[in-house]
C-alpha atoms as a PDB file:
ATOM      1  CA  UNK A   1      52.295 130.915  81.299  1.00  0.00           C
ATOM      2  CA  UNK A   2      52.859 131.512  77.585  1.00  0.00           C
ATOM      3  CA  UNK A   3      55.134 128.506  75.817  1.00  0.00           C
ATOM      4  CA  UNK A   4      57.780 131.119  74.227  1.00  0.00           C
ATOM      5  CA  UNK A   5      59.186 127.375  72.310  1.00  0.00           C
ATOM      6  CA  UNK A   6      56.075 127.536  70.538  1.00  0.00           C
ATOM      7  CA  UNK A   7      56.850 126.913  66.800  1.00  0.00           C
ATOM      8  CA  UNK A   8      55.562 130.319  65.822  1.00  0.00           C
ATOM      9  CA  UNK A   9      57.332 132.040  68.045  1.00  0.00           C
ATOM     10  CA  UNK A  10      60.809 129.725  66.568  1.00  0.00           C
ATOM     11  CA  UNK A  11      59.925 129.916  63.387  1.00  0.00           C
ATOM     12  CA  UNK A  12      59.524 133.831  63.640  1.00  0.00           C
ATOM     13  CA  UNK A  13      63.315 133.994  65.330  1.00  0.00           C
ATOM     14  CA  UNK A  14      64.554 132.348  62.549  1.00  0.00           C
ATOM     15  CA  UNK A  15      63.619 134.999  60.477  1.00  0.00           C
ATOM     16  CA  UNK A  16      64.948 137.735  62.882  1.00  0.00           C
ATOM     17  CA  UNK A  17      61.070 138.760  63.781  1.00  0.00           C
ATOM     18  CA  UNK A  18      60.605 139.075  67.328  1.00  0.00           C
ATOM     19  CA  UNK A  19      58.052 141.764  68.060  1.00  0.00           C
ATOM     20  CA  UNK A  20      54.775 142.227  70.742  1.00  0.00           C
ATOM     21  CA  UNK A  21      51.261 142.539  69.506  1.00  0.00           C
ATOM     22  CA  UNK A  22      48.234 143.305  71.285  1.00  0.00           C
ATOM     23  CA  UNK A  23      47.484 139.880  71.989  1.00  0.00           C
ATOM     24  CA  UNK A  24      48.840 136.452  71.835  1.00  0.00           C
ATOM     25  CA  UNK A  25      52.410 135.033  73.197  1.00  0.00           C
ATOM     26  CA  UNK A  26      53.995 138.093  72.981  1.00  0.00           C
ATOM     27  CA  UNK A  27      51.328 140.303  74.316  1.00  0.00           C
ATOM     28  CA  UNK A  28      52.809 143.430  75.656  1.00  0.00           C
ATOM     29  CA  UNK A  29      52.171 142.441  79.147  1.00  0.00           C
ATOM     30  CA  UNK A  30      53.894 139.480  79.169  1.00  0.00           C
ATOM     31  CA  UNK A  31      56.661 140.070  80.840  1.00  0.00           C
ATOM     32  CA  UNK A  32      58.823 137.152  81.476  1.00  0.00           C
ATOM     33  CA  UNK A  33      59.074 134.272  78.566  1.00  0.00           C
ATOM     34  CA  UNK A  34      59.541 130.507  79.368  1.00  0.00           C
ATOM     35  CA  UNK A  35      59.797 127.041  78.195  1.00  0.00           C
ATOM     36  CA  UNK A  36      58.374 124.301  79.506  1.00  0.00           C
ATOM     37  CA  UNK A  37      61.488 123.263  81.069  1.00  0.00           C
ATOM     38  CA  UNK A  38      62.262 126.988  82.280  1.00  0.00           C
ATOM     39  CA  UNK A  39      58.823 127.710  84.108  1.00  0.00           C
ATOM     40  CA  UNK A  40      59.319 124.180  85.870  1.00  0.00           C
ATOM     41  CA  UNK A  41      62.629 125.222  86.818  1.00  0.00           C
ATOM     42  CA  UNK A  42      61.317 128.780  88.175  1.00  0.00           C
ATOM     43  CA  UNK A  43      58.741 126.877  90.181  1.00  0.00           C
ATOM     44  CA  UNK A  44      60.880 125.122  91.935  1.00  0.00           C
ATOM     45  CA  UNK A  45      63.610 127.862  92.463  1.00  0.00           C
ATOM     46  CA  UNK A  46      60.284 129.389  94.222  1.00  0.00           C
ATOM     47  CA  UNK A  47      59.285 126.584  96.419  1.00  0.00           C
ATOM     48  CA  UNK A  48      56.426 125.369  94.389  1.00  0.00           C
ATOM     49  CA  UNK A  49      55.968 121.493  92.868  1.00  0.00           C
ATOM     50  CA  UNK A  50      54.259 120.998  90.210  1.00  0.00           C
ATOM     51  CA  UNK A  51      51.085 118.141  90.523  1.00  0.00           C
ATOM     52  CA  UNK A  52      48.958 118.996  87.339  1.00  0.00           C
ATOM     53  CA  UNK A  53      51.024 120.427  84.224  1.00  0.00           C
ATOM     54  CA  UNK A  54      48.986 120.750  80.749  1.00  0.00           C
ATOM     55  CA  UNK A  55      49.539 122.922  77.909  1.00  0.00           C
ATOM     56  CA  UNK A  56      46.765 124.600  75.722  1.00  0.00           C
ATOM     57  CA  UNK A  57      46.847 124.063  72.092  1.00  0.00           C
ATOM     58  CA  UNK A  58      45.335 125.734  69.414  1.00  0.00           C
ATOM     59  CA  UNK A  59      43.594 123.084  66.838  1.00  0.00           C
ATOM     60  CA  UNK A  60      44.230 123.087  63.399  1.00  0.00           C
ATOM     61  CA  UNK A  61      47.474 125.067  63.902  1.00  0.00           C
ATOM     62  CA  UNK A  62      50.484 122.956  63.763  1.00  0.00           C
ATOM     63  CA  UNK A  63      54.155 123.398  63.646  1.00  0.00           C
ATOM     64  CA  UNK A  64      55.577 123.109  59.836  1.00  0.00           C
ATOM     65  CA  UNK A  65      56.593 120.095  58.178  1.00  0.00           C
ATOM     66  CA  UNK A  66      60.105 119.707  58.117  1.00  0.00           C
ATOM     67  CA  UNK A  67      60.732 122.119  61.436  1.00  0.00           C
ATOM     68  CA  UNK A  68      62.291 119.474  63.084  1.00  0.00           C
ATOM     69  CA  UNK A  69      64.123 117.738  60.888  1.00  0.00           C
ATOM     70  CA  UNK A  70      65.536 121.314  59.165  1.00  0.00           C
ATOM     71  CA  UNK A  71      66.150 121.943  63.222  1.00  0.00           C
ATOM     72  CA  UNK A  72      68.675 118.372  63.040  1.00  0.00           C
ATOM     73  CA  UNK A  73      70.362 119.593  60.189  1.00  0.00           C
ATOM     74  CA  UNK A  74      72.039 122.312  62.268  1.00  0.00           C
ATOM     75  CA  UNK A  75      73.091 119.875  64.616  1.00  0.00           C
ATOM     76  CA  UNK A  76      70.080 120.960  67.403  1.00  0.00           C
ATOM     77  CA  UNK A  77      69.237 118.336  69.529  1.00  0.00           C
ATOM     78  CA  UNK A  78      65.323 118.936  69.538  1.00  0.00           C
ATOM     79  CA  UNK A  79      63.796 115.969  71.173  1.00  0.00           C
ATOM     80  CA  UNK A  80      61.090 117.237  73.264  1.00  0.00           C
ATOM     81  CA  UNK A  81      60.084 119.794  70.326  1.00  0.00           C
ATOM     82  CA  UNK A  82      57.170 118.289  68.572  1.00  0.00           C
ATOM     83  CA  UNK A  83      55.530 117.689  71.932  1.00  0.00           C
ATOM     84  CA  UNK A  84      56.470 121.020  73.307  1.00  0.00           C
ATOM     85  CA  UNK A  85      55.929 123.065  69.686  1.00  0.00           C
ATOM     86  CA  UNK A  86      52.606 122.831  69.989  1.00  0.00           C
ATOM     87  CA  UNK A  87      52.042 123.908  73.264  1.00  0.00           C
ATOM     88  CA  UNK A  88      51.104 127.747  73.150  1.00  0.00           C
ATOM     89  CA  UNK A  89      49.953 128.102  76.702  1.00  0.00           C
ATOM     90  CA  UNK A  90      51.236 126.214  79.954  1.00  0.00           C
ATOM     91  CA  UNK A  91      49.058 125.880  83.485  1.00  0.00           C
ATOM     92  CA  UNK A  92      50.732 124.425  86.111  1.00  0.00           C
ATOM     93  CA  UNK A  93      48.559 123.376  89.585  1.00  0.00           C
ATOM     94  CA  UNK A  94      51.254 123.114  92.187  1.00  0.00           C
ATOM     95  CA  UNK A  95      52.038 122.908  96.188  1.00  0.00           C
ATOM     96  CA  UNK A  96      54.235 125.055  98.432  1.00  0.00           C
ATOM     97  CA  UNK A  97      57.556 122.401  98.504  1.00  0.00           C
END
C-alpha cells in the first residue's frame, strides 16, 4: 500500500501541490491513500490481522531537516513521523481474524 505520510507527499501539501503522476505514490491508479495507522485500521475493519508489517524505503532520500521540528512549531504532535516519513511503501502479511 503506498505510505500517503510520506514526507514528500507532506511536504508537497504544505505547499498546496497535490497532483498524480504516472508513477510513484500518487500514481493514477492508486485509488485509496493511507497511513500506516489507517491501512492497519482498514485491515482490521476487514477481518484481517496483521503478522508481518514492513515498509519500503527509498535510500538516500530522506525527509528534510527541520520537518519535524518546523511540524512542533504548529503545535502538531508528530511522534511516529520520522519513523513513518520515510516509509514510501507498506506490505502487510496478515490472517483472516
Amino acid at each position: 500500500l503506498p505510505n500517503i505520510a510520506h514526507w514528500s507527499i507532506v511536504v508537497g501539501l504544505m505547499q498546496g501541490q497535490w497532483e498524480y503522476a504516472e508513477e510513484g505514490l500518487l500514481d493514477r491508479t492508486h485509488l485509496r491513500f493511507f497511513t500506516p495507522a489507517s491501512a492497519r485500521a482498514m485491515l482490521a475493519r476487514n477481518g484481517f490481522t496483521p503478522e508481518v508489517a514492513s515498509g519500503k524505503t527509498i535510500p538516500d532520500i530522506a525527509p528534510p531537516d527541520g520537518l519535524v521540528e518546523a511540524l512542533k512549531a504548529f503545535d502538531l504532535d508528530v511522534p511516529g513521523l520520522p519513523a513513518s516519513a520515510s516509509v514510501y511503501q507498506m506490505l502487510f502479511v496478515c490472517r483472516v481474524a
